[in-house]
C-alpha atoms as a PDB file:
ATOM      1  CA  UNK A   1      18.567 -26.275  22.838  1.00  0.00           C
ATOM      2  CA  UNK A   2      19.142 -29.955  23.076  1.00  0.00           C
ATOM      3  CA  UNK A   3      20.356 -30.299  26.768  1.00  0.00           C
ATOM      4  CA  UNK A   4      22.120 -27.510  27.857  1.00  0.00           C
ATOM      5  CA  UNK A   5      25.440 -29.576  27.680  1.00  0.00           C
ATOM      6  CA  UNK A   6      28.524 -28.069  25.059  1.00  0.00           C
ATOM      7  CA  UNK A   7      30.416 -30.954  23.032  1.00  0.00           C
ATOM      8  CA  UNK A   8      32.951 -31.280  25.681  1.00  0.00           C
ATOM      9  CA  UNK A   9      30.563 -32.174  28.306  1.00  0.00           C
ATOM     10  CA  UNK A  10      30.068 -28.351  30.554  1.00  0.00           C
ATOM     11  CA  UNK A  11      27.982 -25.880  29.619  1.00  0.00           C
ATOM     12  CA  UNK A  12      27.826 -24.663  25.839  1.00  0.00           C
ATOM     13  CA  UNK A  13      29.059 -21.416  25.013  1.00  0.00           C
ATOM     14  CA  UNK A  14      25.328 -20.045  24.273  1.00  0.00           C
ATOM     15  CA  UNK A  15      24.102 -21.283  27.731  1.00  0.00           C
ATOM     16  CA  UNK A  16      23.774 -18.228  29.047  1.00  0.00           C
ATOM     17  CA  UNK A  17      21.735 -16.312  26.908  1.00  0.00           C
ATOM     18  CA  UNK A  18      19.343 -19.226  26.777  1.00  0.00           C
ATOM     19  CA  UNK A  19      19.026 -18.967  30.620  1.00  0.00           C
ATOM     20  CA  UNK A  20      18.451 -15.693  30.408  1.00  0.00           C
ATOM     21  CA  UNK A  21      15.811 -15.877  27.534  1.00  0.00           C
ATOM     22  CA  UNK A  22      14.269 -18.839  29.458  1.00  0.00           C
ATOM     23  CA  UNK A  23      14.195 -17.182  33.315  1.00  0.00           C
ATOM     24  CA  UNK A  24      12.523 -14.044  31.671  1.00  0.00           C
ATOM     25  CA  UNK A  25      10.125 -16.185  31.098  1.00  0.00           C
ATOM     26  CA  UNK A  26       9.553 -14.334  27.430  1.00  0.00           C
ATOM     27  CA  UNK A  27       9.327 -17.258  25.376  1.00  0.00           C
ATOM     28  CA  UNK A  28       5.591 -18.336  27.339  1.00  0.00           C
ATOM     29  CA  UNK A  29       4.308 -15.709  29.182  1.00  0.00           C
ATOM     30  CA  UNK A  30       5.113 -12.483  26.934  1.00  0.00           C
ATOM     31  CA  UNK A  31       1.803 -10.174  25.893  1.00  0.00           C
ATOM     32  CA  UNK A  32       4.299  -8.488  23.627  1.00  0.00           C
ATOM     33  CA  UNK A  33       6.712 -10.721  21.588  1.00  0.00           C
ATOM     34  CA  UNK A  34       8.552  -7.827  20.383  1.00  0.00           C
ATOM     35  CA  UNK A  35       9.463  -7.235  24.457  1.00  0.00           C
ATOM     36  CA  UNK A  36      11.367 -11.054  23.861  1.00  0.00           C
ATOM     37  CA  UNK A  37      12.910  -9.727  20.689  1.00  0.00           C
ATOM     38  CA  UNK A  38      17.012  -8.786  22.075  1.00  0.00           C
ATOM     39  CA  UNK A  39      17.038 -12.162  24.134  1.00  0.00           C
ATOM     40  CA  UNK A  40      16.088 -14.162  21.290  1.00  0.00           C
ATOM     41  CA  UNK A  41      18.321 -11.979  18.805  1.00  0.00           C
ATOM     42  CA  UNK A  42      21.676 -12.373  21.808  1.00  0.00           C
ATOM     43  CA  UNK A  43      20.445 -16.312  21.957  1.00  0.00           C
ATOM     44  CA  UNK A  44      20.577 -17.002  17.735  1.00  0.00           C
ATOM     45  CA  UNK A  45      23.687 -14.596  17.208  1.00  0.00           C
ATOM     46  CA  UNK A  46      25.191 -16.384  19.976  1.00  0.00           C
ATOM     47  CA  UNK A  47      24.582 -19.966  18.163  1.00  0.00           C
ATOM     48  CA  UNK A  48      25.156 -18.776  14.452  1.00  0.00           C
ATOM     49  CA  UNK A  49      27.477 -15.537  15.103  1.00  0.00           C
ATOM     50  CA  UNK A  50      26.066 -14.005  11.517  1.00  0.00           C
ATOM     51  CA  UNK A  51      26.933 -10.894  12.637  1.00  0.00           C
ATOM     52  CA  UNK A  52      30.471 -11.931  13.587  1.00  0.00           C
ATOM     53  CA  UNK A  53      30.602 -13.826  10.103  1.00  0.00           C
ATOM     54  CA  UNK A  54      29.789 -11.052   8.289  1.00  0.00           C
ATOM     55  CA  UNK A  55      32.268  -8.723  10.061  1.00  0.00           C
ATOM     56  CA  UNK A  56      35.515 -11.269   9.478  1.00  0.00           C
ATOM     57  CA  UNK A  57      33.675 -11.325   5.590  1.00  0.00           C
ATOM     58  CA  UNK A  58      34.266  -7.750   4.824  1.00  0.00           C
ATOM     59  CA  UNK A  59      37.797  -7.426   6.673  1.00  0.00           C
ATOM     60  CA  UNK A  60      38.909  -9.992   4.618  1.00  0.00           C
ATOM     61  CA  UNK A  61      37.407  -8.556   1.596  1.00  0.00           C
ATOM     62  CA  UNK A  62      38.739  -5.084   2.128  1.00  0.00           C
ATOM     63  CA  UNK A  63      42.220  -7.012   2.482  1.00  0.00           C
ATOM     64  CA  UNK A  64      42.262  -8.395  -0.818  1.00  0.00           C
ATOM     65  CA  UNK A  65      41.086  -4.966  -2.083  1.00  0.00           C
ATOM     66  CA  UNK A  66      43.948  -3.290  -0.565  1.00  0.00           C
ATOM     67  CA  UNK A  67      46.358  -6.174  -1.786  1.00  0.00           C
ATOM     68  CA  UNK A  68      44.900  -6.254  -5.256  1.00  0.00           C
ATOM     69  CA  UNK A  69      46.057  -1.996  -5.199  1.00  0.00           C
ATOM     70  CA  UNK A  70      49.271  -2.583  -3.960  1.00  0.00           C
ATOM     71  CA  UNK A  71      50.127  -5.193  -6.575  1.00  0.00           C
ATOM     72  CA  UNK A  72      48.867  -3.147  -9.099  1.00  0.00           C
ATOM     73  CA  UNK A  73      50.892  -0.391  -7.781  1.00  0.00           C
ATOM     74  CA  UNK A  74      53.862  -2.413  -7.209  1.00  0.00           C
ATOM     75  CA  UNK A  75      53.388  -3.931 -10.666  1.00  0.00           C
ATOM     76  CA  UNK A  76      53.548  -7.707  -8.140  1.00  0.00           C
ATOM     77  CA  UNK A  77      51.160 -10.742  -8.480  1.00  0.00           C
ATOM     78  CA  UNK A  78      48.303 -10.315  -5.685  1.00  0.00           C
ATOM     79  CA  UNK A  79      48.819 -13.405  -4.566  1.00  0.00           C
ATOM     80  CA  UNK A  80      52.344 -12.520  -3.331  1.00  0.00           C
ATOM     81  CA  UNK A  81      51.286  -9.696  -1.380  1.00  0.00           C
ATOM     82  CA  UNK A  82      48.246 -11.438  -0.331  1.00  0.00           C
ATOM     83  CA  UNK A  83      50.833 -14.337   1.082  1.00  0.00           C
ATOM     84  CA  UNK A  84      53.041 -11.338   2.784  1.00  0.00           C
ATOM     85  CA  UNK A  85      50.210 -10.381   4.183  1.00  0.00           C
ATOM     86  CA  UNK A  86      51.798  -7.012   5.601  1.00  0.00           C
ATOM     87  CA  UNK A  87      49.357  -4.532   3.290  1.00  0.00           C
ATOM     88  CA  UNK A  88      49.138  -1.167   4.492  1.00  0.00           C
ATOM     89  CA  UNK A  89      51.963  -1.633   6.988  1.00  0.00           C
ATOM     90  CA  UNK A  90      55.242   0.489   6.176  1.00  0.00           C
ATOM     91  CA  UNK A  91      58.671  -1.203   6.025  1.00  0.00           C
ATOM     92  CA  UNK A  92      59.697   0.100   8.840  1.00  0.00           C
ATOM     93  CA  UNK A  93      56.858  -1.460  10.881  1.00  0.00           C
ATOM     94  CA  UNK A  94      57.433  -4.587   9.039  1.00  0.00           C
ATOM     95  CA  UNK A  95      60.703  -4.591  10.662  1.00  0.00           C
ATOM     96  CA  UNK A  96      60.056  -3.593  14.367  1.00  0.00           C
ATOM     97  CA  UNK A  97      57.247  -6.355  14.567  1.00  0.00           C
ATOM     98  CA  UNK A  98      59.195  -9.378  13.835  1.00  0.00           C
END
């Protein structure tokens, strides 16, 4: 961490879980690095979200599964229902949501 600052001047989102990782004082006085382990794990998916990544990844993978079966089923380009994007909703819950 550079200076504790976020790119619009206050504190940046990961802040926090630094603070924490730093006032636990794990990263210099630790016998047991594995004790240090969560805080530093919080701290990196914090700054790189991989775990959030990864999540969004499959949704939108299982998605374009389900739209690729509909289409088929449908006997419809995927990229139509793709650009719908109402798979696995009904048409009647199509029409009470707008």
């Amino acid at each position: 961490m550079a200076s504790g600052f976020g790119f619009t001047g206050g504190r940046s989102r990961c802040f926090t879980h630094w603070q924490e990782f730093q006032l636990t004082q794990c990263y210099i006085q630790s016998d047991k690095p594995t004790e240090c382990r969560p805080l530093a794990d919080d701290y990196l998916e914090c700054l790189h979200r991989p775990k959030e990544i990864a999540r969004a990844k499959a949704v939108q993978d299982e998605f374009i599964r389900k739209a690729k079966a509909v289409a088929k089923k449908e006997d419809r380009d995927p990229a139509e229902v793709i650009a719908q994007g109402t798979v696995g909703l009904t048409q009647g819950q199509q029409e009470s949501s707008k």
